[in-house]
Protein backbone atom coordinates (compact mmCIF):
# COMPACT_ATOMS: atom_id res chain seq x y z
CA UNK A 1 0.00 0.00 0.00
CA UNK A 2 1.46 3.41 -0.57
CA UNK A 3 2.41 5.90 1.86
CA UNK A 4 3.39 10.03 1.75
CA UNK A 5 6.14 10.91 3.52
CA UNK A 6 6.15 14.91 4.25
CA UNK A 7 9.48 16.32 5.18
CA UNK A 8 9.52 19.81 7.45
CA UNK A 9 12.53 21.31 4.50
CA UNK A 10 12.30 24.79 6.45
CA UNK A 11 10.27 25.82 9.55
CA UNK A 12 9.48 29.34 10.77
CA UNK A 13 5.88 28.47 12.34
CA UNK A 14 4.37 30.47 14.99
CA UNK A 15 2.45 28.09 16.57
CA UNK A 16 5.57 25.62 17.11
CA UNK A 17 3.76 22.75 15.67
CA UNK A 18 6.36 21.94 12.80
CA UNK A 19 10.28 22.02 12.96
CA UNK A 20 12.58 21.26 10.87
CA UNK A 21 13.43 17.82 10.27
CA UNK A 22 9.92 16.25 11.03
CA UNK A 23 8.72 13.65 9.29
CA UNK A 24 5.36 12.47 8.67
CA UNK A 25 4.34 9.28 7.25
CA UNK A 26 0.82 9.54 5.99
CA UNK A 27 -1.49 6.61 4.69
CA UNK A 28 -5.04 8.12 5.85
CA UNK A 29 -5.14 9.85 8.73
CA UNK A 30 -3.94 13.39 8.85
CA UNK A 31 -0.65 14.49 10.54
CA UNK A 32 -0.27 16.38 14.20
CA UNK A 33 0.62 19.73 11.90
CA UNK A 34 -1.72 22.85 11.71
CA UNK A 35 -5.14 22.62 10.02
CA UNK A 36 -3.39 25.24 7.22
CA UNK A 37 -0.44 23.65 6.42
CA UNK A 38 -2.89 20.27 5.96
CA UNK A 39 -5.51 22.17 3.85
CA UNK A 40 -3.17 23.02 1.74
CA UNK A 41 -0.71 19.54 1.39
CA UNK A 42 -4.03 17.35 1.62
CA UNK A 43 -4.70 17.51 -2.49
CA UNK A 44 -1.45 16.64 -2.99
CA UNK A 45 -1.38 13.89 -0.35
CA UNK A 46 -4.40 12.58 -1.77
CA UNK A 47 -3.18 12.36 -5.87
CA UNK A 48 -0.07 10.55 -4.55
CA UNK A 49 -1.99 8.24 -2.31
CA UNK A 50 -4.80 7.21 -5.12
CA UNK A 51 -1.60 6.22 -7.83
CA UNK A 52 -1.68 9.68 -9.47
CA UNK A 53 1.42 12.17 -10.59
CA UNK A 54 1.91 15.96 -9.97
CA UNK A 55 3.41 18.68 -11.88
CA UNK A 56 7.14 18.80 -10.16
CA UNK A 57 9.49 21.48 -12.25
CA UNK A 58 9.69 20.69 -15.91
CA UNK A 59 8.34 16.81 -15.16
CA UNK A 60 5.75 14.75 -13.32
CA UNK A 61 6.45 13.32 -10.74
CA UNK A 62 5.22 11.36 -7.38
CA UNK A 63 6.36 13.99 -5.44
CA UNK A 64 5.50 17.91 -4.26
CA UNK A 65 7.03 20.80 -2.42
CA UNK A 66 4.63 23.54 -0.65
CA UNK A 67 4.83 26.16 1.30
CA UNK A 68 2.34 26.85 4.41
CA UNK A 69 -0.22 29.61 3.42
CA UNK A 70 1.05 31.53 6.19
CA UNK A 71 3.39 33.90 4.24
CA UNK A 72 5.03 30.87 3.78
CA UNK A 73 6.45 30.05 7.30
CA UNK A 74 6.92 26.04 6.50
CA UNK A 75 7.84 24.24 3.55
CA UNK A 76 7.27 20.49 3.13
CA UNK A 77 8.71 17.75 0.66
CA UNK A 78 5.93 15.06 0.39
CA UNK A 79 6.53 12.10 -1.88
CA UNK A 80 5.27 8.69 -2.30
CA UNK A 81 6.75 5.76 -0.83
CA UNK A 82 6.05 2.00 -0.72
CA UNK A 83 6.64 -0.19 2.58
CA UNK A 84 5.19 -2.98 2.82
């Protein structure tokens, strides 16, 4: 079954709830992160986690970088990975 991984790449968030480093491994429930960071990611989560591809630079790819709405406080890597 596949599984997102989000990676914290930078972390600047006021409420403390994401540092950098963290790592999330998501297969259907949502992560301990902020509801706006997860608004945002959760489309993203979702292609990857129903077999689909996203835009990624000049290619597609099974992967995504985004920043959290809030001027951009957070960034997170999520990509697809498969353990069994």
């Amino acid at each position: 079954m596949p599984k997102v991984k989000l990676t914290v790449v930078k972390s600047n968030c006021r409420g403390r709830y994401c540092k950098e480093g963290d790592e999330y491994i998501i297969e259907d429930l949502c992560p301990p992160i902020c509801h706006e960071l997860w608004n945002a990611a959760y489309p993203y989560v979702y292609t990857l986690l129903n077999g689909g591809t996203l835009d990624y630079g000049n290619k597609r790819a099974a992967m995504f970088d985004i920043k959290c709405p809030d001027e951009g406080r957070v960034i997170i890597h999520g990509e697809i990975i498969n353990n069994s």
